[in-house]
C-alpha atoms as a PDB file:
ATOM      1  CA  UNK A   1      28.390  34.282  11.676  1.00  0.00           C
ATOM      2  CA  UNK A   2      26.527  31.476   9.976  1.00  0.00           C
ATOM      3  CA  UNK A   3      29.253  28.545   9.215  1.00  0.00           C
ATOM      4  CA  UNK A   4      28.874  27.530   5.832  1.00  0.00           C
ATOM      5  CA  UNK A   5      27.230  24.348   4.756  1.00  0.00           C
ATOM      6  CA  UNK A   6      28.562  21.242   4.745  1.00  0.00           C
ATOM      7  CA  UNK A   7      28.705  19.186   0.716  1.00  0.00           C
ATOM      8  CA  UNK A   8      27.068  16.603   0.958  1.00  0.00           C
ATOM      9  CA  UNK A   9      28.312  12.835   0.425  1.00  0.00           C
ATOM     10  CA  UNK A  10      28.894  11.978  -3.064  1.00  0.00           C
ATOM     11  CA  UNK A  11      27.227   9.324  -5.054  1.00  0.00           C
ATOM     12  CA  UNK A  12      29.523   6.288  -5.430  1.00  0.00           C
ATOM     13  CA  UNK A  13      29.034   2.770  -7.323  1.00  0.00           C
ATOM     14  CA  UNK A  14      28.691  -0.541  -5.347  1.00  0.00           C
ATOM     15  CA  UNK A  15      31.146  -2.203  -3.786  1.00  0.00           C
ATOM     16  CA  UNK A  16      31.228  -4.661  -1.209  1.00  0.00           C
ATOM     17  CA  UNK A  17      29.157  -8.125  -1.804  1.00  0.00           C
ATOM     18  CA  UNK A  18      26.676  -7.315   0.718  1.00  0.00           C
ATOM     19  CA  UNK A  19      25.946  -4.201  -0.250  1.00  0.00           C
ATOM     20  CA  UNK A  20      25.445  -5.784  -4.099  1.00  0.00           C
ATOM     21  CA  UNK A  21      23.166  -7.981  -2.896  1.00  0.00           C
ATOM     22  CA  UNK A  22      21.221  -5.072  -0.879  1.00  0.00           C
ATOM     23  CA  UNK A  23      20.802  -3.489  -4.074  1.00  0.00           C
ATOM     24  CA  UNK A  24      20.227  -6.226  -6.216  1.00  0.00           C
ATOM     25  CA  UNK A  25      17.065  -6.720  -4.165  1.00  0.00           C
ATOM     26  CA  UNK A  26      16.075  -3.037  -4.418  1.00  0.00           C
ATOM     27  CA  UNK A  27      16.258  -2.430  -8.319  1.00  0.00           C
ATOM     28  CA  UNK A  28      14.967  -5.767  -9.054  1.00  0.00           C
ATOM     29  CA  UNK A  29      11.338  -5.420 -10.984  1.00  0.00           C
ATOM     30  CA  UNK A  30       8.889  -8.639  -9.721  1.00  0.00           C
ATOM     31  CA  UNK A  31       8.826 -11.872  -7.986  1.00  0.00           C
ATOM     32  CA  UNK A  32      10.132 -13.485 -11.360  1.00  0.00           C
ATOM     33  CA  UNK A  33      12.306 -11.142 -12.148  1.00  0.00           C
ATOM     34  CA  UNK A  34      13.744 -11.826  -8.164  1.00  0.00           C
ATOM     35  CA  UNK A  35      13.937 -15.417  -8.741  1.00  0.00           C
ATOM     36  CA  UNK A  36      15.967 -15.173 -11.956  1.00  0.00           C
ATOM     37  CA  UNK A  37      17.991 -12.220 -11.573  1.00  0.00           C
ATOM     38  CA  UNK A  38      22.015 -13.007 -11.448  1.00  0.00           C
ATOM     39  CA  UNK A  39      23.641  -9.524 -11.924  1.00  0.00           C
ATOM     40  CA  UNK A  40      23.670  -5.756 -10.241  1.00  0.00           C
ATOM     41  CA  UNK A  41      22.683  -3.115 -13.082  1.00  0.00           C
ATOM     42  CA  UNK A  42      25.701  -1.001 -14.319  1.00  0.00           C
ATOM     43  CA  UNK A  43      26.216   2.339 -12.491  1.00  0.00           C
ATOM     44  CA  UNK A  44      23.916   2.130  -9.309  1.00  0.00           C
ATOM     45  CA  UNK A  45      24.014   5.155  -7.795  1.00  0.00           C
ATOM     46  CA  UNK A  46      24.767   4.792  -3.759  1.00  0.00           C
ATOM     47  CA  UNK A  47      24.364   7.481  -1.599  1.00  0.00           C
ATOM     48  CA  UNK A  48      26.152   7.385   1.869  1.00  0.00           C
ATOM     49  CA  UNK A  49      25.153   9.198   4.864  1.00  0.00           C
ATOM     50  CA  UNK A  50      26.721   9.490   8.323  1.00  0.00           C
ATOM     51  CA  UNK A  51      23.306  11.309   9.225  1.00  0.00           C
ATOM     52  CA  UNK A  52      19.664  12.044   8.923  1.00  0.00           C
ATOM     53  CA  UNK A  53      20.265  15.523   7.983  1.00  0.00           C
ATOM     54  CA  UNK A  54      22.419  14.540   5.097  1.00  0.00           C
ATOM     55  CA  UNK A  55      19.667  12.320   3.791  1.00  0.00           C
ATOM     56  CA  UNK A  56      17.124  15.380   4.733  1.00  0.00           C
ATOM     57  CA  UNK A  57      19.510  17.642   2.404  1.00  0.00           C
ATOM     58  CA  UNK A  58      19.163  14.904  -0.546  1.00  0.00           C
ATOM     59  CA  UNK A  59      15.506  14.840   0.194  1.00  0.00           C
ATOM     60  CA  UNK A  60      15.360  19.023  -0.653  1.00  0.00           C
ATOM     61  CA  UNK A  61      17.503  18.709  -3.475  1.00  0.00           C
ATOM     62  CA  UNK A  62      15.144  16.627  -4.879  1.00  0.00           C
ATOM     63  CA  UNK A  63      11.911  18.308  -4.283  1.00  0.00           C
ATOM     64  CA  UNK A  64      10.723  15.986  -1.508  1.00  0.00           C
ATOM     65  CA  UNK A  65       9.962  18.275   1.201  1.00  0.00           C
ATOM     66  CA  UNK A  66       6.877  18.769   3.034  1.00  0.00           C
ATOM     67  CA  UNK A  67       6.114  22.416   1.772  1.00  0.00           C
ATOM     68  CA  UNK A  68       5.592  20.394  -1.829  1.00  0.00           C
ATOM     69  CA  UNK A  69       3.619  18.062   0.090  1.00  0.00           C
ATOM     70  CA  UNK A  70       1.234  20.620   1.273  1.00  0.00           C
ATOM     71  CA  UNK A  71       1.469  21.807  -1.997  1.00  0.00           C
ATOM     72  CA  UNK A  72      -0.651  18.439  -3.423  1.00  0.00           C
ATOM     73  CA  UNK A  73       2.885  17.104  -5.297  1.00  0.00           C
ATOM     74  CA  UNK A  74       2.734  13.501  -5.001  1.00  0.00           C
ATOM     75  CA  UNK A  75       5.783  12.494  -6.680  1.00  0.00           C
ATOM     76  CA  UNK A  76       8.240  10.577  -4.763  1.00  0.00           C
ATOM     77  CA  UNK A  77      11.506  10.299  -5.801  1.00  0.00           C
ATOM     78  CA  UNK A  78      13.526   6.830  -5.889  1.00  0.00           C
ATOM     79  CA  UNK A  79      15.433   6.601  -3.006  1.00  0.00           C
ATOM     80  CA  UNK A  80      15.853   3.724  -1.344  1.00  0.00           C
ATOM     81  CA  UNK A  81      17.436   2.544   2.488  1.00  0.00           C
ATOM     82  CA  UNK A  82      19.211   0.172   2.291  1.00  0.00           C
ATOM     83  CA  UNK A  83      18.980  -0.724   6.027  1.00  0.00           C
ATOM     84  CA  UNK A  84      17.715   0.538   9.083  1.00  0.00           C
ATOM     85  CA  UNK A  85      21.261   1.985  10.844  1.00  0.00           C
ATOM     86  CA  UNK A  86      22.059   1.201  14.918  1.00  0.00           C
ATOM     87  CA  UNK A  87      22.373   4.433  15.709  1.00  0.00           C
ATOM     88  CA  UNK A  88      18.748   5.574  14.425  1.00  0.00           C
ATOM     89  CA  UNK A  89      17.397   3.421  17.384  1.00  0.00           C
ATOM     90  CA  UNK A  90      20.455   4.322  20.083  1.00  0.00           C
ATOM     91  CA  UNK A  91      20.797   7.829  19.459  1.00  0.00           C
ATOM     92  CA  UNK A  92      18.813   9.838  16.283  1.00  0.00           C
ATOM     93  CA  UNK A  93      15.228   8.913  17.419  1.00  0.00           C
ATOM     94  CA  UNK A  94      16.464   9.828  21.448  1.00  0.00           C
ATOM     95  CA  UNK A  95      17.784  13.063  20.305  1.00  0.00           C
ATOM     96  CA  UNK A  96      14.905  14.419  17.883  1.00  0.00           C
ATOM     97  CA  UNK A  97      11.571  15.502  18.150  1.00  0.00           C
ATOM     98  CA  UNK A  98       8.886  12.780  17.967  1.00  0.00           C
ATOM     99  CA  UNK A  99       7.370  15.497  14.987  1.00  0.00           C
ATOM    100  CA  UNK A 100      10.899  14.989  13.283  1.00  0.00           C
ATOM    101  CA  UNK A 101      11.245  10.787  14.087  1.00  0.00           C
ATOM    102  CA  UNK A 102       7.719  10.325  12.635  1.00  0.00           C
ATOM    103  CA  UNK A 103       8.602  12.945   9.243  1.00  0.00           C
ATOM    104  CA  UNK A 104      11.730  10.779   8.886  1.00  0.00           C
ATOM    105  CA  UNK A 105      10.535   7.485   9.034  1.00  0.00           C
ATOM    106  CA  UNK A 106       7.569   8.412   6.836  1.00  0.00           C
ATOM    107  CA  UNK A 107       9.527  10.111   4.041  1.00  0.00           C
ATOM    108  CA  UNK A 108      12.220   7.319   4.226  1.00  0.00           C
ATOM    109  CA  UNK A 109       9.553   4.328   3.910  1.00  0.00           C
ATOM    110  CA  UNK A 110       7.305   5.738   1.831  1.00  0.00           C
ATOM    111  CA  UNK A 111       9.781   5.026  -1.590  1.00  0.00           C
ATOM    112  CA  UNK A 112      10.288   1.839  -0.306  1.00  0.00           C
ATOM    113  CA  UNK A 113       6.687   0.995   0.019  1.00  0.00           C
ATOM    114  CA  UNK A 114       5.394   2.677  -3.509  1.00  0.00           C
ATOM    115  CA  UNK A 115       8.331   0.408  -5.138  1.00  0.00           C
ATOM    116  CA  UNK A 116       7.036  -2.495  -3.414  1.00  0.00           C
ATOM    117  CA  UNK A 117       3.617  -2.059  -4.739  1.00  0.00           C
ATOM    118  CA  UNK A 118       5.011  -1.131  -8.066  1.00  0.00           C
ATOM    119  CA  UNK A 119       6.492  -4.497  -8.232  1.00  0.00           C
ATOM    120  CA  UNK A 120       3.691  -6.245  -7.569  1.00  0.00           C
ATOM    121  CA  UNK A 121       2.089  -4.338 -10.240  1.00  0.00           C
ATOM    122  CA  UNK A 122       3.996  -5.768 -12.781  1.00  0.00           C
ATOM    123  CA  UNK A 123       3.417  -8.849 -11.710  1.00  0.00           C
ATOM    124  CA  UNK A 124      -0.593  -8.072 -12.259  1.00  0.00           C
ATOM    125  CA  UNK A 125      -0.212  -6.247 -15.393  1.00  0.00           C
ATOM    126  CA  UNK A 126       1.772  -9.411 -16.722  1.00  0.00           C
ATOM    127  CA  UNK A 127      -1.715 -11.350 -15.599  1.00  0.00           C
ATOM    128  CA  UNK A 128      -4.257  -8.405 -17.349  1.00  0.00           C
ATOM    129  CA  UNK A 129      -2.515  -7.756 -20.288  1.00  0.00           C
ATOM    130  CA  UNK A 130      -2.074 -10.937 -22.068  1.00  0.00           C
ATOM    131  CA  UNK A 131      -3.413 -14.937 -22.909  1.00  0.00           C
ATOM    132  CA  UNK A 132      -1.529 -16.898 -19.888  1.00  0.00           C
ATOM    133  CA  UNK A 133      -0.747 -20.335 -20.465  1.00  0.00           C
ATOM    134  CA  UNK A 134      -1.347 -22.698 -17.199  1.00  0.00           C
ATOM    135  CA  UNK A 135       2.482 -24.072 -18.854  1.00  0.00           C
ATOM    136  CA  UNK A 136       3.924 -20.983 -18.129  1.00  0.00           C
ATOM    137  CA  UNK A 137       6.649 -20.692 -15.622  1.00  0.00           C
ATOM    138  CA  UNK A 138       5.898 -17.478 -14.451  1.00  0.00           C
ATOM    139  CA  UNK A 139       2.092 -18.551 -13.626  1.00  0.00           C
ATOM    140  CA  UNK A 140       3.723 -21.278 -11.664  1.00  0.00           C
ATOM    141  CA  UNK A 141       5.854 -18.958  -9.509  1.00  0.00           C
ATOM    142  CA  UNK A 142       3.244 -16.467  -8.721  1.00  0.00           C
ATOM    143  CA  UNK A 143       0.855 -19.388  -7.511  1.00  0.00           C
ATOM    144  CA  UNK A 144       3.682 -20.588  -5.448  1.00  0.00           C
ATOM    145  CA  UNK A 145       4.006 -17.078  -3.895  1.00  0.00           C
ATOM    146  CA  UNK A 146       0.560 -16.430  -3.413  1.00  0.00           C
ATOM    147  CA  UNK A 147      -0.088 -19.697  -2.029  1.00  0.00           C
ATOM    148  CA  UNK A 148      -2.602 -20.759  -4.302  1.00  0.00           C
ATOM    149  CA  UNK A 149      -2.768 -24.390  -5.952  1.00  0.00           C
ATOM    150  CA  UNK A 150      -5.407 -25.194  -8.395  1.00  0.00           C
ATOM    151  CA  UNK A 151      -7.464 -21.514  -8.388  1.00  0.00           C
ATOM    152  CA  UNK A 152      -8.551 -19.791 -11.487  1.00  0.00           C
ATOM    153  CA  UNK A 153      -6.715 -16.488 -12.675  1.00  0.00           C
ATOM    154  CA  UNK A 154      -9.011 -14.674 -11.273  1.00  0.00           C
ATOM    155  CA  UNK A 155      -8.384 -15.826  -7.970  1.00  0.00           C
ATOM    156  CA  UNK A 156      -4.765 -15.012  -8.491  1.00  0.00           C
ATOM    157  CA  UNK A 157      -5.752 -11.256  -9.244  1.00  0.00           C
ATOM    158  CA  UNK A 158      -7.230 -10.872  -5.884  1.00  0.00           C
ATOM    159  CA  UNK A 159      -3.979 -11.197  -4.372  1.00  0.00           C
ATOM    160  CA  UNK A 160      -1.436  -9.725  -6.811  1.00  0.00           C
ATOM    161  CA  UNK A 161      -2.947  -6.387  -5.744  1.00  0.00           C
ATOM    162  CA  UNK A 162      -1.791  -3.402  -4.132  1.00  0.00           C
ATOM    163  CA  UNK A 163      -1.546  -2.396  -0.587  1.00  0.00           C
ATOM    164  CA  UNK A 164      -2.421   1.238   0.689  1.00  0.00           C
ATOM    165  CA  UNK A 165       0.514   3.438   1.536  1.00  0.00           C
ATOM    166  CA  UNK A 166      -1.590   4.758   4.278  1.00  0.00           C
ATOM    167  CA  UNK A 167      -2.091   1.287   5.661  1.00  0.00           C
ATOM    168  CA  UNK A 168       1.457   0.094   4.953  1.00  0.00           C
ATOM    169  CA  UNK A 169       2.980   3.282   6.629  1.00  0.00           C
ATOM    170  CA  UNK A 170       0.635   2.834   9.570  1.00  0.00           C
ATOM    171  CA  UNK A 171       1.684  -0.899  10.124  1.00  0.00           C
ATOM    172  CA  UNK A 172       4.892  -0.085  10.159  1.00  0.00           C
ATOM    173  CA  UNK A 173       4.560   2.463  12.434  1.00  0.00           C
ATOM    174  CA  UNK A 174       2.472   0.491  14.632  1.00  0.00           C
ATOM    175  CA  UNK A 175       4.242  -2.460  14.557  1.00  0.00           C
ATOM    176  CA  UNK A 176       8.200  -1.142  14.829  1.00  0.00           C
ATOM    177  CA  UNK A 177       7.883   1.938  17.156  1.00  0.00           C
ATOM    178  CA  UNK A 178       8.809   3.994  14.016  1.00  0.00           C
ATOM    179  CA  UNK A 179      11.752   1.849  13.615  1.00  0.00           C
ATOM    180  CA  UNK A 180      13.194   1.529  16.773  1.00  0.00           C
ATOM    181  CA  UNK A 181      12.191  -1.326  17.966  1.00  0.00           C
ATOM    182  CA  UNK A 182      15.503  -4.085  18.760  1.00  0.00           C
ATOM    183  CA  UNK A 183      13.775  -6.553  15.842  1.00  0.00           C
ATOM    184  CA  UNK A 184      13.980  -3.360  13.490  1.00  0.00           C
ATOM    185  CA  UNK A 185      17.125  -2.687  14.467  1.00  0.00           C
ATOM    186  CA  UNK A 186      18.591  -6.225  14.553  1.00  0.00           C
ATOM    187  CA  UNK A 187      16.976  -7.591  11.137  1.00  0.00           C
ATOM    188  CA  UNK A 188      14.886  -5.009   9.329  1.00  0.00           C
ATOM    189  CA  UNK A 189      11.907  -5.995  10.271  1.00  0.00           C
ATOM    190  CA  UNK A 190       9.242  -3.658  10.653  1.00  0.00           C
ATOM    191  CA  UNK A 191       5.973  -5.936  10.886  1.00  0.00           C
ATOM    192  CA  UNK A 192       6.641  -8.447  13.843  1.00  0.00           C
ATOM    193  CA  UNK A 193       6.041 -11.181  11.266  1.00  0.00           C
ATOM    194  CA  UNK A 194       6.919 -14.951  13.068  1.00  0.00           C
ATOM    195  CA  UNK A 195       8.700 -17.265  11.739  1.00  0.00           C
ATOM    196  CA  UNK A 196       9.519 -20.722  13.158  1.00  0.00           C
ATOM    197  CA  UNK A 197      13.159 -20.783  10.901  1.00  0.00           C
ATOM    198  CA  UNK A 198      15.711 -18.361  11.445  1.00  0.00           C
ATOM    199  CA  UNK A 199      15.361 -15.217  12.902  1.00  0.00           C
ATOM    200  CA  UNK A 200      15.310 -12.957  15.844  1.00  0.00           C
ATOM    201  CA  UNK A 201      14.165 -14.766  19.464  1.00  0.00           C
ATOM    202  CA  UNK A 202      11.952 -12.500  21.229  1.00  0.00           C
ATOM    203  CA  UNK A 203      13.511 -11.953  24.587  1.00  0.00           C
ATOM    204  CA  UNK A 204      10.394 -13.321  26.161  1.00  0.00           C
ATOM    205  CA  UNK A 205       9.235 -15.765  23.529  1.00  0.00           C
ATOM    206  CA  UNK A 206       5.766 -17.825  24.866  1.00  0.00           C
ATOM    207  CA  UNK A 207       6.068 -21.168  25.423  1.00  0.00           C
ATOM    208  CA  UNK A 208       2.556 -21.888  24.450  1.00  0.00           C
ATOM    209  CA  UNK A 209       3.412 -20.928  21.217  1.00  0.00           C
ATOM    210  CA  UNK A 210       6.144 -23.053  20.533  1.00  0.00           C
ATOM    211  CA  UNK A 211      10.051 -21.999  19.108  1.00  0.00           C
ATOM    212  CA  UNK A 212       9.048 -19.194  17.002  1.00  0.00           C
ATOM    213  CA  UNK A 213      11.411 -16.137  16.031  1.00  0.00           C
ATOM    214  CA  UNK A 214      10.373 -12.615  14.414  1.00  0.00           C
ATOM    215  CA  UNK A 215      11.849 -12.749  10.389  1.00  0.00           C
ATOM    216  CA  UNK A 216      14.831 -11.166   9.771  1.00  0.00           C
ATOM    217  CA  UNK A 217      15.774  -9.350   6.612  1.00  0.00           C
ATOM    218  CA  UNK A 218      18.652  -7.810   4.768  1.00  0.00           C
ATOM    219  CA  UNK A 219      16.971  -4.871   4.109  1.00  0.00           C
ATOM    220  CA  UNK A 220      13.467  -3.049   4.478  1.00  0.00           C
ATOM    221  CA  UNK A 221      12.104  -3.177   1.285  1.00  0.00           C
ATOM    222  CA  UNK A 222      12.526  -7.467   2.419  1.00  0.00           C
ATOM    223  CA  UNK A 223      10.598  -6.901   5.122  1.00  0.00           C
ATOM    224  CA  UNK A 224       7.830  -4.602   3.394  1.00  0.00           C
ATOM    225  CA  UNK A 225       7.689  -7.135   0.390  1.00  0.00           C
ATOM    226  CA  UNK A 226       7.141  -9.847   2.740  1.00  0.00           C
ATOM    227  CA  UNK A 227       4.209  -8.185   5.069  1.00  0.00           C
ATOM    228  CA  UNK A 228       2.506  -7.598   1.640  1.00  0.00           C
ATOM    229  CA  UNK A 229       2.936 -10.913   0.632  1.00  0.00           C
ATOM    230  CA  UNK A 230       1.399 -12.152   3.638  1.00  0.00           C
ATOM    231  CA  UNK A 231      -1.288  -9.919   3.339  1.00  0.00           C
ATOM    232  CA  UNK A 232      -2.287 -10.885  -0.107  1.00  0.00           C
ATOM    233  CA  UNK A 233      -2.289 -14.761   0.635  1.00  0.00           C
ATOM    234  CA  UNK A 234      -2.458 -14.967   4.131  1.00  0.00           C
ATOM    235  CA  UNK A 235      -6.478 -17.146   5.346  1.00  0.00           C
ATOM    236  CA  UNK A 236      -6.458 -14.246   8.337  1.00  0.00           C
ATOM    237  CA  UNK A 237      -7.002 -11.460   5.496  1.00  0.00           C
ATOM    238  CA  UNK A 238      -9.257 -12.638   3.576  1.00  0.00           C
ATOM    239  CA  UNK A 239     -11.806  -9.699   4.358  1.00  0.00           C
ATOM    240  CA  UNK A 240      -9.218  -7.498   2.916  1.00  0.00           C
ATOM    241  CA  UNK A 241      -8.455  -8.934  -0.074  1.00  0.00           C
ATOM    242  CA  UNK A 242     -12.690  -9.086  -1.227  1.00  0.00           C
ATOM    243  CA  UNK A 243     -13.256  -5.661  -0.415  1.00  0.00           C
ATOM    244  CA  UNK A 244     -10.125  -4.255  -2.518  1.00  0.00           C
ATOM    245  CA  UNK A 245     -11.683  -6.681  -4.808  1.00  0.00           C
ATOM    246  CA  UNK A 246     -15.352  -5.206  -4.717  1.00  0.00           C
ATOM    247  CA  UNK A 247     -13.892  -1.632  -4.941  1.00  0.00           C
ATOM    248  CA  UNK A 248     -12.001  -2.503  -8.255  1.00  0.00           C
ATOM    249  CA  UNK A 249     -14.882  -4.616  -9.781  1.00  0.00           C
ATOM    250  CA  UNK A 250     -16.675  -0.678  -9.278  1.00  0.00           C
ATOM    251  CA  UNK A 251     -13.943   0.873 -10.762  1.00  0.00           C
ATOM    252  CA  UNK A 252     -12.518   2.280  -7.381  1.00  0.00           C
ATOM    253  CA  UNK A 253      -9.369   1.493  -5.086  1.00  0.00           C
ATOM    254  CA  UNK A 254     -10.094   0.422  -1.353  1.00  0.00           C
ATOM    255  CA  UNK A 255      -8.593   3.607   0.998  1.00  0.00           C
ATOM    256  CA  UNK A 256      -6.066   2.119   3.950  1.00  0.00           C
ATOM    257  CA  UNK A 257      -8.753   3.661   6.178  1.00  0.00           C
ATOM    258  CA  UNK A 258     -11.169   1.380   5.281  1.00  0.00           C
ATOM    259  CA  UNK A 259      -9.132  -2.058   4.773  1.00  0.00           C
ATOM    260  CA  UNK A 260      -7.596  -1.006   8.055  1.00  0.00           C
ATOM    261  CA  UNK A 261     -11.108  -1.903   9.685  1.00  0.00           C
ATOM    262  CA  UNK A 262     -10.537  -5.653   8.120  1.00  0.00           C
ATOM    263  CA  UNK A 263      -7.406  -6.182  10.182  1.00  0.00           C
ATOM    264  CA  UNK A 264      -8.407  -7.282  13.632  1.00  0.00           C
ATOM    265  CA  UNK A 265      -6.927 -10.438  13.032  1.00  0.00           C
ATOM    266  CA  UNK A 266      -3.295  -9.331  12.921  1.00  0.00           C
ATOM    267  CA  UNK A 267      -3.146  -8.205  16.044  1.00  0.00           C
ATOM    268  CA  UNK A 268      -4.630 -10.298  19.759  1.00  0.00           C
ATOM    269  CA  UNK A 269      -5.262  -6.701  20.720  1.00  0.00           C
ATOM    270  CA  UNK A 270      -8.466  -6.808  18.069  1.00  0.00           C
ATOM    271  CA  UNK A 271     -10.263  -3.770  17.683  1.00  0.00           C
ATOM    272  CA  UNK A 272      -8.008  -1.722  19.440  1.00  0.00           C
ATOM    273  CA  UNK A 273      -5.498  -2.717  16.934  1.00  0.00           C
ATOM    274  CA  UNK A 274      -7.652  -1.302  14.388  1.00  0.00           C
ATOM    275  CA  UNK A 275      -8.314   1.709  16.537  1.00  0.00           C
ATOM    276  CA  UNK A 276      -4.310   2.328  16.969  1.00  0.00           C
ATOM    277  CA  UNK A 277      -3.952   2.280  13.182  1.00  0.00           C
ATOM    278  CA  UNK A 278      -6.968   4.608  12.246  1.00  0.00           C
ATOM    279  CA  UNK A 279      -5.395   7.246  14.806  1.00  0.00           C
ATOM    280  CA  UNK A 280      -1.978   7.082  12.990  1.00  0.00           C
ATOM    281  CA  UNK A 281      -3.313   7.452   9.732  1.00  0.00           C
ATOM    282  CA  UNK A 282      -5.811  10.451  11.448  1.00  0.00           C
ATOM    283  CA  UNK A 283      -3.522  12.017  13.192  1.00  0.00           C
ATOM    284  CA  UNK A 284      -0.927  11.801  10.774  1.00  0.00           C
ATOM    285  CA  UNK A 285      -2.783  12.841   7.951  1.00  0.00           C
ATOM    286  CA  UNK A 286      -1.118   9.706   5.800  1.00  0.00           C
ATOM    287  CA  UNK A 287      -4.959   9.060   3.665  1.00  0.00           C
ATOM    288  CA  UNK A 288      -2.861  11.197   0.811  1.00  0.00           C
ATOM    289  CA  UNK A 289      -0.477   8.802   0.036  1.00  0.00           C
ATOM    290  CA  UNK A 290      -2.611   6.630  -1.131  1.00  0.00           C
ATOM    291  CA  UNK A 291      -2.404   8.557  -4.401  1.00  0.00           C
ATOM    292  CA  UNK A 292       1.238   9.309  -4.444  1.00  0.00           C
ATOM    293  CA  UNK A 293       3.250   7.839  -7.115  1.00  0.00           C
ATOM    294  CA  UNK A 294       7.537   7.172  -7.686  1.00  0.00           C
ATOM    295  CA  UNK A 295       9.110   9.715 -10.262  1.00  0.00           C
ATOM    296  CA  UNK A 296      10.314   8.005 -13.824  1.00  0.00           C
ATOM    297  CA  UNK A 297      13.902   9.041 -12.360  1.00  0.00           C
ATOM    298  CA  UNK A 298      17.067   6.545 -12.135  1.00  0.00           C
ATOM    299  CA  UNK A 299      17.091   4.908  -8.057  1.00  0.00           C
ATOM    300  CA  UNK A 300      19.724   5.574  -5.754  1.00  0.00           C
ATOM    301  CA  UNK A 301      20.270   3.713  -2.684  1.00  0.00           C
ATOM    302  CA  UNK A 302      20.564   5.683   0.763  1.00  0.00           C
ATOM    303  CA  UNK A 303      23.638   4.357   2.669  1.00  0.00           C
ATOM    304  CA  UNK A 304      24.447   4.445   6.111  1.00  0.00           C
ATOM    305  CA  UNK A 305      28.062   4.715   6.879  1.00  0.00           C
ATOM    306  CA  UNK A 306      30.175   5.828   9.943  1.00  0.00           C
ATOM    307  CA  UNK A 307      29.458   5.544  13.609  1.00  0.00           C
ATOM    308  CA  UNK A 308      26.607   2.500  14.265  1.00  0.00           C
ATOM    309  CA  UNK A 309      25.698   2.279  10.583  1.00  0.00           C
ATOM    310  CA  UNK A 310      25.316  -1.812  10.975  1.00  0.00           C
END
């Protein structure tokens, strides 16, 4: 006899300050709108979870399965982690398929990384769509971000630009061990970006390279927001940036296949870094969400709760 199925968790409204702030950071729309933002939108829906196949369950509810995948629906609905759990590197990812760990970490990052992208949208549609004064605040913080000084506007638009889903997805990948790595679990952080403030010590950090740590963040949409950040103003990816460039100026978008090739300088590994990413997005057929897109639908934040949820 088949038991019958479980309910799943309801949707509750935030509580606790961290959590607030968690959220805050999710639903908030740009780099200025970061900056100036002082209070959590009424009603944010919260989902909690005490495991994967609770989330999976809220993921077929909503359409987001991988039979509407193969089906060429591209919409992505707005759910959001709020942070990486314990347990998914102690015990989920030791206890499931690698065919399962790499559907899970793909479906839950792949929101995260079309709303990062979306914000820095509006940040560039603020930039195409208007007259902007060099007076204007605004102008001011996005230089600041994008670590530019005295360059023209249209410098600026080369780096308030997109990043590939397949290339973000890969990185992550890559770079985290699907999320299980201990600087994943410890701090978000899916991108092994350094730091010489506060953060995570490597357990073997090289001297040669001086007191560095790997940067910590509250949640992974942080850590996402930050590796694109550091993409679009970083010297090392410069290549990147001016062929997204060239395929806009054509009226095209750059695949993550092809800016992948620009990226030996992220890695000491080189080539073979480039290489290792190609294969991911290859062999897991990620060149498709390049084109996907979030659903006009109201965000709700996935919570872990229970058992290692920290």
């Amino acid at each position: 006899m088949t038991s019958a199925p479980q309910p799943l968790p309801v949707f509750q409204t935030v509580g606790t300050p961290r959590l607030r702030a968690a959220i805050l950071f999710l639903v908030s729309t740009a780099i200025w709108s970061v900056s100036s933002a002082s209070s959590l939108p009424e009603g944010t829906d919260v989902f909690e979870f005490s495991s994967f196949t609770e989330v999976e369950g809220l993921f077929e509810e909503r359409g987001y399965t991988p039979e509407n995948w193969q089906k060429g629906i591209k919409e992505v609905p707005r759910l959001y982690l709020s942070h990486i759990p314990e347990r998914w590197r102690s015990a989920t990812s030791q206890t499931i398929s690698v065919q399962k760990k790499k559907q899970i970490f793909f479906r839950i990052l792949g929101p995260l990384v079309l709303r990062a992208n979306e914000l820095i949208l509006e940040d560039r549609n603020w930039l195409l769509s208007r007259t902007v004064h060099e007076s204007n605040p605004r102008l001011a913080a996005l230089r600041e971000a994008y670590r530019i000084r005295d360059g023209s506007i249209e410098e600026l638009m080369s780096r308030v630009d997109v990043v590939p889903t397949s290339l973000v997805l890969a990185q992550a990948a890559e770079e985290s061990g699907w999320g299980t790595s201990r600087f994943a679990d410890l701090g978000n952080a899916l991108f092994g970006q350094w730091t010489y403030g506060a953060g995570i010590a490597p357990l073997q950090r090289r001297k040669e390279k001086g007191q560095y740590s790997i940067a910590a963040f509250d949640s992974p949409l942080g850590s996402i927001r930050a590796y694109l950040q550091n993409i679009n103003s970083h010297p090392a990816y410069r290549e990147l940036r001016k062929l997204r460039a060239a395929a806009r100026t054509k009226g095209g978008v750059a695949s993550g296949y092809d800016l992948a090739k620009t990226l030996t300088k992220y890695s000491e590994r080189g080539e073979d870094y480039v290489h290792s990413l190609h294969a991911i997005m290859r062999v897991n057929k990620l060149a498709p969400t390049d084109s996907a897109f979030l659903t006009r639908t109201k965000a709700v934040v996935l919570l872990p709760v229970g058992d290692n949820s920290n």
